[in-house]
PDB file of N, CA and C in Angstrom:
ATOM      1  N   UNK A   1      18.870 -35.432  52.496  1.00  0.00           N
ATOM      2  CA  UNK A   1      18.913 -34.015  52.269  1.00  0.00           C
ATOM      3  C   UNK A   1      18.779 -33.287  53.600  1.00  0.00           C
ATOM      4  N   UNK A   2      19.431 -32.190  53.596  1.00  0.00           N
ATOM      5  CA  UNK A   2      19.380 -31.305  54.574  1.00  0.00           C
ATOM      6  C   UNK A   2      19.011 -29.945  54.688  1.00  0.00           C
ATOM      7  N   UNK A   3      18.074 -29.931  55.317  1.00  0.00           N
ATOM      8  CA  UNK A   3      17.023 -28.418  54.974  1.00  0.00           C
ATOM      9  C   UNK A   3      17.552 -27.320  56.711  1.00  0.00           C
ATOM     10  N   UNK A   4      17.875 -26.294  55.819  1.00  0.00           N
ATOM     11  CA  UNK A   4      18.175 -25.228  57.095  1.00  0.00           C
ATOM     12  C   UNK A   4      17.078 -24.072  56.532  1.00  0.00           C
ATOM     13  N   UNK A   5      16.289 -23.424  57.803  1.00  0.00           N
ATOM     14  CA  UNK A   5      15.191 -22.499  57.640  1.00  0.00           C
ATOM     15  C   UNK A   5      16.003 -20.802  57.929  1.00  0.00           C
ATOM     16  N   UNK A   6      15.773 -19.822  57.255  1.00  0.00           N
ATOM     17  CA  UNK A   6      16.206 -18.698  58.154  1.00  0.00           C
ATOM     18  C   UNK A   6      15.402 -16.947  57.663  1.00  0.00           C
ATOM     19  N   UNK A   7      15.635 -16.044  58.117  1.00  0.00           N
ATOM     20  CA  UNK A   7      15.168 -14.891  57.982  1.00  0.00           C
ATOM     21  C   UNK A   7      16.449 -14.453  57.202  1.00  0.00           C
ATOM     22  N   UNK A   8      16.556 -13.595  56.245  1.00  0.00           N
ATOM     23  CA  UNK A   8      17.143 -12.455  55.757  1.00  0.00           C
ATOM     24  C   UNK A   8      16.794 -11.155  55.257  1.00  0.00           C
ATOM     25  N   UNK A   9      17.654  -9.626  56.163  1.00  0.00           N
ATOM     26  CA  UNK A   9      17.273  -9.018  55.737  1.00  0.00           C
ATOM     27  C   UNK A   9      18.307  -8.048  55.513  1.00  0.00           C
ATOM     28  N   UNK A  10      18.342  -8.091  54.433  1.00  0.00           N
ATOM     29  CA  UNK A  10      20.244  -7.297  53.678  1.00  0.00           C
ATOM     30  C   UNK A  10      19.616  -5.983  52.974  1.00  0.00           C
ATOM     31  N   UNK A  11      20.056  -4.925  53.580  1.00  0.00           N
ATOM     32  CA  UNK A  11      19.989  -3.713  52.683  1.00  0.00           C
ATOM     33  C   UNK A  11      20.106  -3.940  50.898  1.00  0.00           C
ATOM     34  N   UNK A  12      20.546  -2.861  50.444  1.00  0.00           N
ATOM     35  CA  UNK A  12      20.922  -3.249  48.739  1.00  0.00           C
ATOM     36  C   UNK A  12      22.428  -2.862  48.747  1.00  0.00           C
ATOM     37  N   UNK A  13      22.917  -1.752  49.685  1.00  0.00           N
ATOM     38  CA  UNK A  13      23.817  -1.454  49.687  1.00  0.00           C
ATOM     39  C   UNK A  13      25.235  -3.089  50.418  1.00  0.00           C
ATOM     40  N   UNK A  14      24.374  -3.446  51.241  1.00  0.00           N
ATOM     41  CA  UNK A  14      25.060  -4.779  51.913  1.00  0.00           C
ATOM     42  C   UNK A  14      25.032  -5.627  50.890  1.00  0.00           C
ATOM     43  N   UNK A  15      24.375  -5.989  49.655  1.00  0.00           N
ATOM     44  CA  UNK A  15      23.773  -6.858  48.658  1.00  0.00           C
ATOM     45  C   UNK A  15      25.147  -6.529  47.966  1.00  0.00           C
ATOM     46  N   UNK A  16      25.087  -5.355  47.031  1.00  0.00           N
ATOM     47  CA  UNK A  16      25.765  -4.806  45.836  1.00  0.00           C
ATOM     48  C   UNK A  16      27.648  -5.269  46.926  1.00  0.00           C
ATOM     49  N   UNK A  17      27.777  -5.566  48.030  1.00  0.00           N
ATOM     50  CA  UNK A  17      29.045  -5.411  48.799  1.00  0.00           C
ATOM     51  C   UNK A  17      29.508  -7.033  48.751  1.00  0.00           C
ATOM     52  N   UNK A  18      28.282  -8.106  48.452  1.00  0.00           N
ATOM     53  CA  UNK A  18      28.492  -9.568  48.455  1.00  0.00           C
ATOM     54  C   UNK A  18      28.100  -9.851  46.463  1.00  0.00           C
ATOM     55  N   UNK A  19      27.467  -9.180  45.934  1.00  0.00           N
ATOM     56  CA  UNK A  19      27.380  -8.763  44.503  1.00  0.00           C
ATOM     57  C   UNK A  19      29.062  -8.698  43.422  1.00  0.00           C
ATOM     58  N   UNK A  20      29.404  -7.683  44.358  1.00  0.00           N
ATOM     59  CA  UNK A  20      30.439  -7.175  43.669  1.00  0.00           C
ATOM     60  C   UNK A  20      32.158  -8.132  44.123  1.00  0.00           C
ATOM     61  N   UNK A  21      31.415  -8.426  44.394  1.00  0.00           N
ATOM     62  CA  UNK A  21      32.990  -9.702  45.317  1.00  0.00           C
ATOM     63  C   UNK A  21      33.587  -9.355  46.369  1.00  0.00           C
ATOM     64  N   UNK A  22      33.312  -8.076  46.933  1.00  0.00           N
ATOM     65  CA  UNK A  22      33.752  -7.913  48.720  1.00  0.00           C
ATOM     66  C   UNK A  22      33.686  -9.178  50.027  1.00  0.00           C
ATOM     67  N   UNK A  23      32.622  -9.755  49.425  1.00  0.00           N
ATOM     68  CA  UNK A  23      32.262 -10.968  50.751  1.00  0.00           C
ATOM     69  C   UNK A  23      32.380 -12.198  49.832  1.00  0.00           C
ATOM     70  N   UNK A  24      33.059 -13.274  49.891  1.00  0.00           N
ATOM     71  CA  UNK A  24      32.472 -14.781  49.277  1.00  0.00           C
ATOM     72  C   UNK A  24      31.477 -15.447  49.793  1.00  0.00           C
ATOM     73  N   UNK A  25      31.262 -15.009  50.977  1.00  0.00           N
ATOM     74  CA  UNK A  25      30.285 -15.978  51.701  1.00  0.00           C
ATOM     75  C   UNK A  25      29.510 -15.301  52.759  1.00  0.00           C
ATOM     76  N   UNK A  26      28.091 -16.106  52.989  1.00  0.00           N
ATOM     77  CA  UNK A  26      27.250 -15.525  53.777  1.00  0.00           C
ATOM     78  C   UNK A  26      27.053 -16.629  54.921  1.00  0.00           C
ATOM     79  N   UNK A  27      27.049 -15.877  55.986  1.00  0.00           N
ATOM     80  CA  UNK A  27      27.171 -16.375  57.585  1.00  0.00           C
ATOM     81  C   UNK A  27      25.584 -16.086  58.105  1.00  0.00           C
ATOM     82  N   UNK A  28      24.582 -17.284  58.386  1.00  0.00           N
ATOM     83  CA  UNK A  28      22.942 -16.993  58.834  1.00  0.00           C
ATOM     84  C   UNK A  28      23.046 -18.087  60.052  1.00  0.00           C
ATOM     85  N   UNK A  29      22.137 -17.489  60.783  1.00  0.00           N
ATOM     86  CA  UNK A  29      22.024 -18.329  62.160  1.00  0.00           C
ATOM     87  C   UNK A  29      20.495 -19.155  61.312  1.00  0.00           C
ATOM     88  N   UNK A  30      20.266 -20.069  61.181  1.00  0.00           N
ATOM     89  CA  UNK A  30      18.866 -20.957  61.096  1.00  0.00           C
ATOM     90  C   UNK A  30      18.023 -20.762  62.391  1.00  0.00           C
ATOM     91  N   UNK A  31      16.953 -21.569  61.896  1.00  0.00           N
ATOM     92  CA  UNK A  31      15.693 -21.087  62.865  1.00  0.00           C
ATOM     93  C   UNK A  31      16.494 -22.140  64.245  1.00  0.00           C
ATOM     94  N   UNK A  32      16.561 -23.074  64.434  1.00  0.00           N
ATOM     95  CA  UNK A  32      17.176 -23.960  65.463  1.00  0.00           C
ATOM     96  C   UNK A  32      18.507 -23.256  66.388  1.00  0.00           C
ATOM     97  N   UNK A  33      19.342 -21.941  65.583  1.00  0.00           N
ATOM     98  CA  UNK A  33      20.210 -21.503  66.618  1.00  0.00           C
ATOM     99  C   UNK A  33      21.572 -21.603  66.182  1.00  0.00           C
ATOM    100  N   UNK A  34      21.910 -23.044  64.626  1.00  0.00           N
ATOM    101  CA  UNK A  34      22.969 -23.370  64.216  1.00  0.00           C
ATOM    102  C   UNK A  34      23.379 -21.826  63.114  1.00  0.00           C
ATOM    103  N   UNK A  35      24.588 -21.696  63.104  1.00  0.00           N
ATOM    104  CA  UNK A  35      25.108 -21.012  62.411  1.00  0.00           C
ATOM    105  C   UNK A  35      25.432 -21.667  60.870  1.00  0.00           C
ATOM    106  N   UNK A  36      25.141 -21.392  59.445  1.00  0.00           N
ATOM    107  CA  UNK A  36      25.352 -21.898  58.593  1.00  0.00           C
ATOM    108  C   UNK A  36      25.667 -20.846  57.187  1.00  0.00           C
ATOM    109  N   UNK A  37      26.656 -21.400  57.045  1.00  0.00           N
ATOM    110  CA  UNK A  37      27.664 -20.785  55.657  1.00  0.00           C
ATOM    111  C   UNK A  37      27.382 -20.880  54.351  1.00  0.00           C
ATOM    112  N   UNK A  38      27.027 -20.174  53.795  1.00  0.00           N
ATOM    113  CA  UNK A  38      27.294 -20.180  52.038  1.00  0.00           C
ATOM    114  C   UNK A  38      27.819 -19.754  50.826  1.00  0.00           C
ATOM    115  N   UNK A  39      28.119 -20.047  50.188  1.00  0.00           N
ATOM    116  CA  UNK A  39      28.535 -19.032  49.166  1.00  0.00           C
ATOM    117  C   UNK A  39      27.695 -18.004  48.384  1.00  0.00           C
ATOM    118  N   UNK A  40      28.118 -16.564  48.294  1.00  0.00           N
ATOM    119  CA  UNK A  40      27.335 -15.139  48.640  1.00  0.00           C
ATOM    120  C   UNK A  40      26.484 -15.347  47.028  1.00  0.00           C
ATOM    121  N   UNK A  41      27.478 -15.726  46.200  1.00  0.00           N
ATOM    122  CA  UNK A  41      27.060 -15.803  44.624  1.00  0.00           C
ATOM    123  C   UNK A  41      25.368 -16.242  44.625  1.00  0.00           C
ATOM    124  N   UNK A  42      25.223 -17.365  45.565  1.00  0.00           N
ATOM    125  CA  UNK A  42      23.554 -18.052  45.764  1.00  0.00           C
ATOM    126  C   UNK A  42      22.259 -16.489  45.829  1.00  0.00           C
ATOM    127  N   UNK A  43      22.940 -15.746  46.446  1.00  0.00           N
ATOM    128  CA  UNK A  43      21.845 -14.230  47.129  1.00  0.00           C
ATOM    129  C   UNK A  43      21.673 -13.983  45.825  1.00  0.00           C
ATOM    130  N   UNK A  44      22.523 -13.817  44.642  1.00  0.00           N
ATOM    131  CA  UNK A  44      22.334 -12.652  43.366  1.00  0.00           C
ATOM    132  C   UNK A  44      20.615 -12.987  42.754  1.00  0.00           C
ATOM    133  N   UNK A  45      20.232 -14.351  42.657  1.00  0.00           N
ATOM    134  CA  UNK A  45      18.535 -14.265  41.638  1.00  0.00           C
ATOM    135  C   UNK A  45      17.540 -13.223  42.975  1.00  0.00           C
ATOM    136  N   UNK A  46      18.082 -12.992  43.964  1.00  0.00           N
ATOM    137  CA  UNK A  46      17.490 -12.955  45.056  1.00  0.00           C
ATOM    138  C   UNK A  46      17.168 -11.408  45.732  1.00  0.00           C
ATOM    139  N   UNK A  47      18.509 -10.635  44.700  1.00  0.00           N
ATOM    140  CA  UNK A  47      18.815  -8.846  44.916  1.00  0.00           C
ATOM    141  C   UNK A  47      17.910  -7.859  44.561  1.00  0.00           C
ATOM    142  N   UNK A  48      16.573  -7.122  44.610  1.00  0.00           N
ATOM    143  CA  UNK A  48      16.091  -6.382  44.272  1.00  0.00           C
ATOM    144  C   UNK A  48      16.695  -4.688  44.898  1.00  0.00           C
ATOM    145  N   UNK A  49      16.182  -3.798  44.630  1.00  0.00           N
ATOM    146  CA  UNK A  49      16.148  -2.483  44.853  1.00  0.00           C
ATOM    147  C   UNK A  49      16.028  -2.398  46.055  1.00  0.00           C
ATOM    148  N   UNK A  50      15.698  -3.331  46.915  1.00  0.00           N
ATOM    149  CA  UNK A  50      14.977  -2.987  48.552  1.00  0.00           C
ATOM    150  C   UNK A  50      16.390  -3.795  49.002  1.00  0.00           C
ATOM    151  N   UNK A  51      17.389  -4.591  48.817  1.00  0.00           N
ATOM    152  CA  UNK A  51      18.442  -5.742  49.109  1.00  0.00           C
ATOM    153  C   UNK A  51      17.715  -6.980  48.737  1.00  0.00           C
ATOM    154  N   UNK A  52      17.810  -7.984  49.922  1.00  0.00           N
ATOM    155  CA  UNK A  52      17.802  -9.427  50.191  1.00  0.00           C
ATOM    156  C   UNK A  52      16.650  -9.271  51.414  1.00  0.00           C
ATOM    157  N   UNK A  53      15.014  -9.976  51.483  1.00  0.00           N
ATOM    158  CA  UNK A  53      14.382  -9.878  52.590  1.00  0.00           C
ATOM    159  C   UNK A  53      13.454 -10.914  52.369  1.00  0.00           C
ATOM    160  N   UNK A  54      13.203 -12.036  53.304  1.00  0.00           N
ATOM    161  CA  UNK A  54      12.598 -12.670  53.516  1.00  0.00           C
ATOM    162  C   UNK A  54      13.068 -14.254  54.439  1.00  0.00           C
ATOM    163  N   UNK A  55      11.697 -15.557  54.435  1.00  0.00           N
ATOM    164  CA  UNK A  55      12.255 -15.993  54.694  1.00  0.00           C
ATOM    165  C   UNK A  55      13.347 -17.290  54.092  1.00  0.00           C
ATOM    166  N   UNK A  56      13.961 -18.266  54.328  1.00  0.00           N
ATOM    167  CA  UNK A  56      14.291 -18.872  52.875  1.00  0.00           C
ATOM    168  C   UNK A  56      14.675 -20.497  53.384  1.00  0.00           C
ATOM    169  N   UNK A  57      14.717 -21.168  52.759  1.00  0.00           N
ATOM    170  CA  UNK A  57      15.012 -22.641  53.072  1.00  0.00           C
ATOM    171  C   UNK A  57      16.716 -23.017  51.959  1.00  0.00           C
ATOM    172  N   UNK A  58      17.120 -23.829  52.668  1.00  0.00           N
ATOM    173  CA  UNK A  58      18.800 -23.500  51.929  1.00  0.00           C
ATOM    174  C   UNK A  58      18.933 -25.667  52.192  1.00  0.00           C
ATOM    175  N   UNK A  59      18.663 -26.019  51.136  1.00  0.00           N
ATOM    176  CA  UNK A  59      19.018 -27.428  50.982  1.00  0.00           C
ATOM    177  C   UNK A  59      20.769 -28.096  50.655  1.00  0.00           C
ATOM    178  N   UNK A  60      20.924 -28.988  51.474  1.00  0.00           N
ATOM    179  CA  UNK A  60      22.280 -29.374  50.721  1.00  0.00           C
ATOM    180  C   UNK A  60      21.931 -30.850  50.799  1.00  0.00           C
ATOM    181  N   UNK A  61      23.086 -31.304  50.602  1.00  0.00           N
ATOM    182  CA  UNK A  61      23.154 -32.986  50.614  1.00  0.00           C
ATOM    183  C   UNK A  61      23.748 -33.383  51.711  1.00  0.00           C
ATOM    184  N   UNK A  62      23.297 -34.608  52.222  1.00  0.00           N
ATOM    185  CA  UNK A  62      23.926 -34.861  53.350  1.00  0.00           C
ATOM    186  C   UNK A  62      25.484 -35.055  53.426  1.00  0.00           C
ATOM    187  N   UNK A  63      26.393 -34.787  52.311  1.00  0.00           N
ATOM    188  CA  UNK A  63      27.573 -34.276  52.564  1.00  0.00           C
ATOM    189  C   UNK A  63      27.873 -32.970  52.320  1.00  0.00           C
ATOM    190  N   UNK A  64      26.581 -32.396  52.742  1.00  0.00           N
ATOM    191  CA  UNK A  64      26.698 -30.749  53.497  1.00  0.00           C
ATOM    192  C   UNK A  64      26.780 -29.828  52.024  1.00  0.00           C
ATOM    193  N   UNK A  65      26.766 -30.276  50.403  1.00  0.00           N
ATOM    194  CA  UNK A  65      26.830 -29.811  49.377  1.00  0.00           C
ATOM    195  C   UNK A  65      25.655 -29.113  49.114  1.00  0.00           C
ATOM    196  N   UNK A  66      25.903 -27.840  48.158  1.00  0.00           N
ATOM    197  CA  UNK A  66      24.552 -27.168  48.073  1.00  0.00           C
ATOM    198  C   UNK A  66      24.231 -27.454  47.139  1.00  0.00           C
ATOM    199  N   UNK A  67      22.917 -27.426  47.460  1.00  0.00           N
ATOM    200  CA  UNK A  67      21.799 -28.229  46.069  1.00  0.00           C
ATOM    201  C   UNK A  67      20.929 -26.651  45.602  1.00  0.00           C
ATOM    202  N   UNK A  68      20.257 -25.913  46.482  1.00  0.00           N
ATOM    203  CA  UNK A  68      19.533 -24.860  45.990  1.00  0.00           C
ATOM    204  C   UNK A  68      18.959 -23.794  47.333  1.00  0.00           C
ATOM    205  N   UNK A  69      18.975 -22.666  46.708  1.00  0.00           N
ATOM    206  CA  UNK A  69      18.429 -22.025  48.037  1.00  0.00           C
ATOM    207  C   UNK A  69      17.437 -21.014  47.649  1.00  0.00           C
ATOM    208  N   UNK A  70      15.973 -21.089  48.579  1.00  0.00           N
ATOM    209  CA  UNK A  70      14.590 -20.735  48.269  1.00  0.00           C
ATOM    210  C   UNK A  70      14.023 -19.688  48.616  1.00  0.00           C
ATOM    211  N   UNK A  71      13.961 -18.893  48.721  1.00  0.00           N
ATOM    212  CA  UNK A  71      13.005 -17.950  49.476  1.00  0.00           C
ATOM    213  C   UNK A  71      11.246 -18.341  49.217  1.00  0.00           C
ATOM    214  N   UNK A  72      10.811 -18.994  50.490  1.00  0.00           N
ATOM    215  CA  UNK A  72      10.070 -19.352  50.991  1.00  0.00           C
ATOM    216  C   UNK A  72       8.613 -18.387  51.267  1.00  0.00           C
ATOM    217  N   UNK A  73       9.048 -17.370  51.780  1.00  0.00           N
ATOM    218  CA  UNK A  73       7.960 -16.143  52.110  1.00  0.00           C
ATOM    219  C   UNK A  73       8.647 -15.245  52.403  1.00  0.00           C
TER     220      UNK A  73
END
């Protein structure tokens, strides 16, 4: 398994723009510096009134498949 760490902090208005199908995918630098991709659909359990904020852990499989993604703190 493969664990990437990162910060997010998405308005609601940036949220409702990956929500509504404008974006498929979300682009985060991890704590190490790597740039890593996902699909935007993962943010929605994650959308309150304030956007997307915290920090989060994003697991896949070691053939890079996503398994689940956490908000951590």
């Amino acid at each position: 398994m493969i664990e990437y760490y990162f910060l997010l902090n998405l308005t609601y208005i940036q949220c409702m723009d990956y929500y509504e199908g404008k974006y498929t995918s979300v682009q985060v630098q991890e704590d190490g510096g790597k740039k890593v991709r996902f699909a935007a659909h993962h943010l929605r359990p994650f959308i309150s009134s304030l956007g997307v904020r915290g920090r989060f852990r994003l697991l896949l499989t070691v053939e890079h498949k996503f398994i689940r993604l956490e908000r951590i703190g």
